[in-house]
Protein backbone atom coordinates (compact mmCIF):
# COMPACT_ATOMS: atom_id res chain seq x y z
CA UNK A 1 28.83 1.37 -21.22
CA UNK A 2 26.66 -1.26 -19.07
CA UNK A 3 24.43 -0.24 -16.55
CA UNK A 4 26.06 -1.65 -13.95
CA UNK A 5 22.90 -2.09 -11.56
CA UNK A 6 19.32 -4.06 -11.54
CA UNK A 7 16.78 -3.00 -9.47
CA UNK A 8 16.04 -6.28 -7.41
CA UNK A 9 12.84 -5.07 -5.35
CA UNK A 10 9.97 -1.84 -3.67
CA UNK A 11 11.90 -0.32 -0.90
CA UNK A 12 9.03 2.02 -0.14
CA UNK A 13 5.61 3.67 -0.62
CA UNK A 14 4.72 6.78 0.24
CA UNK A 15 1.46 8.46 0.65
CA UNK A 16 0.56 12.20 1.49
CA UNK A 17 -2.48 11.67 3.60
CA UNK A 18 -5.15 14.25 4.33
CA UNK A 19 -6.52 12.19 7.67
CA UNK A 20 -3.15 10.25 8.59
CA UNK A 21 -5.08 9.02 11.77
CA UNK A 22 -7.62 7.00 9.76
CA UNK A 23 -5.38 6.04 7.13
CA UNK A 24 -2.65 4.59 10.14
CA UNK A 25 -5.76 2.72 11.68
CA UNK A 26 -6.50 1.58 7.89
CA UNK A 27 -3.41 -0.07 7.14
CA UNK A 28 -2.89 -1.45 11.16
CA UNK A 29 -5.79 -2.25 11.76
CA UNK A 30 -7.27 -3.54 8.04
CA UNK A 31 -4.53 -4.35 6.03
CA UNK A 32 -2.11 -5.71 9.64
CA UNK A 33 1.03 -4.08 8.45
CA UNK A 34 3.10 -3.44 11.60
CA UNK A 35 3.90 0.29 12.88
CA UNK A 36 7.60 0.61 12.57
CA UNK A 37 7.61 4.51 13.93
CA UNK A 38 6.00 7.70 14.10
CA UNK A 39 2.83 8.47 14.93
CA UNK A 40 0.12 10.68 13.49
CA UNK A 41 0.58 13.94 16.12
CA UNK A 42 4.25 14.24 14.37
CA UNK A 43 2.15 13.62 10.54
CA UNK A 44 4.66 10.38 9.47
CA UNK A 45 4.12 7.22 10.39
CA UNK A 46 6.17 4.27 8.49
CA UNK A 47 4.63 1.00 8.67
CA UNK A 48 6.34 -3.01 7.84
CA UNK A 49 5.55 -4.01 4.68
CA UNK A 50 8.18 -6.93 4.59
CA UNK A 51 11.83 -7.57 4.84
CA UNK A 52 12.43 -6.58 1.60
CA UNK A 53 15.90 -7.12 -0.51
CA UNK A 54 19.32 -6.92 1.28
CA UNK A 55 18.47 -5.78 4.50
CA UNK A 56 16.11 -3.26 3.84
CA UNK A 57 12.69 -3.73 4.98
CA UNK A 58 9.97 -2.33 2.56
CA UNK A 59 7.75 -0.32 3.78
CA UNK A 60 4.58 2.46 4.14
CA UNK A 61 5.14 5.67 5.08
CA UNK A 62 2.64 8.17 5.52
CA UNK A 63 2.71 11.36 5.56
CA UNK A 64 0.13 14.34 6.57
CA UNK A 65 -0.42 16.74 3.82
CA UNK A 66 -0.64 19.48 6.22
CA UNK A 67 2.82 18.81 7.40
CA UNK A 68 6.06 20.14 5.08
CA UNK A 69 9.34 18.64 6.22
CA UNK A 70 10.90 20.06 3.71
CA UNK A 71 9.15 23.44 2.27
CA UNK A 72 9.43 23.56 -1.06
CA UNK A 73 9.62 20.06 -1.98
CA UNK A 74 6.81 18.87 0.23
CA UNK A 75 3.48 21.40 -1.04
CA UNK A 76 0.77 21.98 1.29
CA UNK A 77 -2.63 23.17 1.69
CA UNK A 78 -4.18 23.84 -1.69
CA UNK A 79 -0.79 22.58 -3.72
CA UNK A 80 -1.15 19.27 -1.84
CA UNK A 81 -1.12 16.14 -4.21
CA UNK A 82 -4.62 14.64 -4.48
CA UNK A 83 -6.06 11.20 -3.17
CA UNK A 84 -8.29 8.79 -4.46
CA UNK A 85 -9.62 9.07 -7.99
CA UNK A 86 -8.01 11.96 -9.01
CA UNK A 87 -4.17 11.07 -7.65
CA UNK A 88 -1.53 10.04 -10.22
CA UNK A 89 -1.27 6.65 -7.85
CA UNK A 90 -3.66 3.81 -9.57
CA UNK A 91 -3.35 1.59 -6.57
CA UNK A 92 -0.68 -0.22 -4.39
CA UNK A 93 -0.44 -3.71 -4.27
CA UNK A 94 0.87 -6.03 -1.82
CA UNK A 95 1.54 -9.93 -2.20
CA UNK A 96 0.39 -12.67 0.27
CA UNK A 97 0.34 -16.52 -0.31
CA UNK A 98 -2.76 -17.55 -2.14
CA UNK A 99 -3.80 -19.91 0.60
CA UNK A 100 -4.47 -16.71 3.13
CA UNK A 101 -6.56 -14.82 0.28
CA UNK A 102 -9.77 -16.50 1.92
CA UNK A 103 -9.11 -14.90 4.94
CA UNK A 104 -8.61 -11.46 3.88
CA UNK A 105 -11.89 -12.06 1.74
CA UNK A 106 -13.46 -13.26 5.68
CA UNK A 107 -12.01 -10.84 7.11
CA UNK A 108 -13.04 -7.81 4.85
CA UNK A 109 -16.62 -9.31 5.56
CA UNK A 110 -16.51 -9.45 8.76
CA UNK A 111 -15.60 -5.76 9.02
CA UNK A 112 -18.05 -4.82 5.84
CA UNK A 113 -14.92 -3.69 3.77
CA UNK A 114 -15.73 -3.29 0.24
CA UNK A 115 -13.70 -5.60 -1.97
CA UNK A 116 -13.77 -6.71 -5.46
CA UNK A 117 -11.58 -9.60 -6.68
CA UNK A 118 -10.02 -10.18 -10.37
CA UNK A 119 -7.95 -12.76 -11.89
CA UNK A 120 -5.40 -11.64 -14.35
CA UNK A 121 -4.77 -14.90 -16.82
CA UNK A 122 -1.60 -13.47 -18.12
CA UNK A 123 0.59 -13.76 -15.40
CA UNK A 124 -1.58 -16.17 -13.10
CA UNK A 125 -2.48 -13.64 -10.36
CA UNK A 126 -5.47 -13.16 -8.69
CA UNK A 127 -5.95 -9.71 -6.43
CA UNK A 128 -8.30 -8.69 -4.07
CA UNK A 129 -9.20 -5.17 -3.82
CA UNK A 130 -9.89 -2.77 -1.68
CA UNK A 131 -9.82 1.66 -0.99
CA UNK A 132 -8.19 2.96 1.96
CA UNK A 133 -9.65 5.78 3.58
CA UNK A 134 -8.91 7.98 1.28
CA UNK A 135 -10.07 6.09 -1.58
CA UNK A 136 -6.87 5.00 -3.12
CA UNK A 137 -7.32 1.41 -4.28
CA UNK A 138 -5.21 -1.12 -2.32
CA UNK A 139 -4.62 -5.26 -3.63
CA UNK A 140 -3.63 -7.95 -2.01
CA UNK A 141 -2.26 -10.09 -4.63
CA UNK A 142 -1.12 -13.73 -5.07
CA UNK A 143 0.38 -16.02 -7.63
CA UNK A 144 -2.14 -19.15 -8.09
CA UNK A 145 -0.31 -21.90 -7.47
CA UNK A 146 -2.45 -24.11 -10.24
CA UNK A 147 -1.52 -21.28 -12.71
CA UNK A 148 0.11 -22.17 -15.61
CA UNK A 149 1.18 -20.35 -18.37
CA UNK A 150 -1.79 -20.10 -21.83
C-alpha cells in the first residue's frame, strides 16, 4: 500500500504561554505577525504567519497556561509544559526574503533585541535569532540568493 498523502507545508504553531500579554505584544509588535483573533483576557490569541498551502493560512496561536479548554488534555498549573530552555521546543523559525534580513537586524537594534545570526553552508540559509519573552528562541530565516550548493 502507498501512502497516499505528502505533507506540502506548517499549518500551525502553538505555544502554551505563561504571560500571553507579553508574548502577543512580542510577536505583534517585534516579530509584525498580524492578530487574526483572540485576545489575551480569553488566554488564545492566533496570529498570521502567512497564507500557507491550499487555503489555509499558517499561523501562531497562543495559548495561556493557566487556561484549560479542554481539561485533561490541556495541563495546568504545576503540570503545565515548560518554556524557554527547558521546553521540548528548540526554536521556531520563520522565512523572509534575504533582502529584508537587514532590517530585522535594524530593527532589533533599534529596540535593543538580542540577536545572534548564523549561516548554515549546507543548505545556503542564513537565520537571525532571537528569544521571545519567554525565552524560546525564534529565527527569521532566508535562503541566500548567491548560495550555491559545496
Amino acid at each position: 500500500m502507498t501512502r497516499g498523502f505528502q505533507v506540502r507545508a506548517l499549518g500551525e504553531i502553538a505555544i502554551r504561554c505563561d504571560d500571553i500579554a507579553a508574548m502577543s505584544a512580542f510577536y505583534e509588535d517585534i516579530i509584525g505577525l498580524t492578530r487574526l483573533s483572540g485576545n489575551t483576557g480569553d488566554g488564545i490569541v492566533f496570529f498570521r504567519i502567512a497564507d500557507g498551502f491550499a487555503g489555509h493560512t499558517s499561523v501562531l496561536a497562543l495559548f495561556d497556561k493557566s487556561v484549560s479548554g479542554r481539561p485533561g488534555l490541556h495541563p495546568t498549573g504545576k503540570d503545565a509544559p515548560e518554556t524557554g530552555a527547558r521546553s521540548s521546543l528548540h526554536h521556531l523559525a520563520l522565512s523572509l526574503p534575504f533582502a529584508e534580513q537587514e532590517a530585522v537586524i535594524a530593527w532589533y537594534e533599534a529596540r535593543g533585541q538580542r540577536y545572534r545570526v548564523e549561516h548554515f553552508d549546507w543548505i545556503g540559509w542564513r537565520g537571525i535569532f532571537t528569544e521571545d519573552p519567554e525565552g524560546n528562541t525564534v529565527e527569521l530565516v532566508a535562503k541566500d540568493p548567491g548560495w550555491s550548493a559545496p
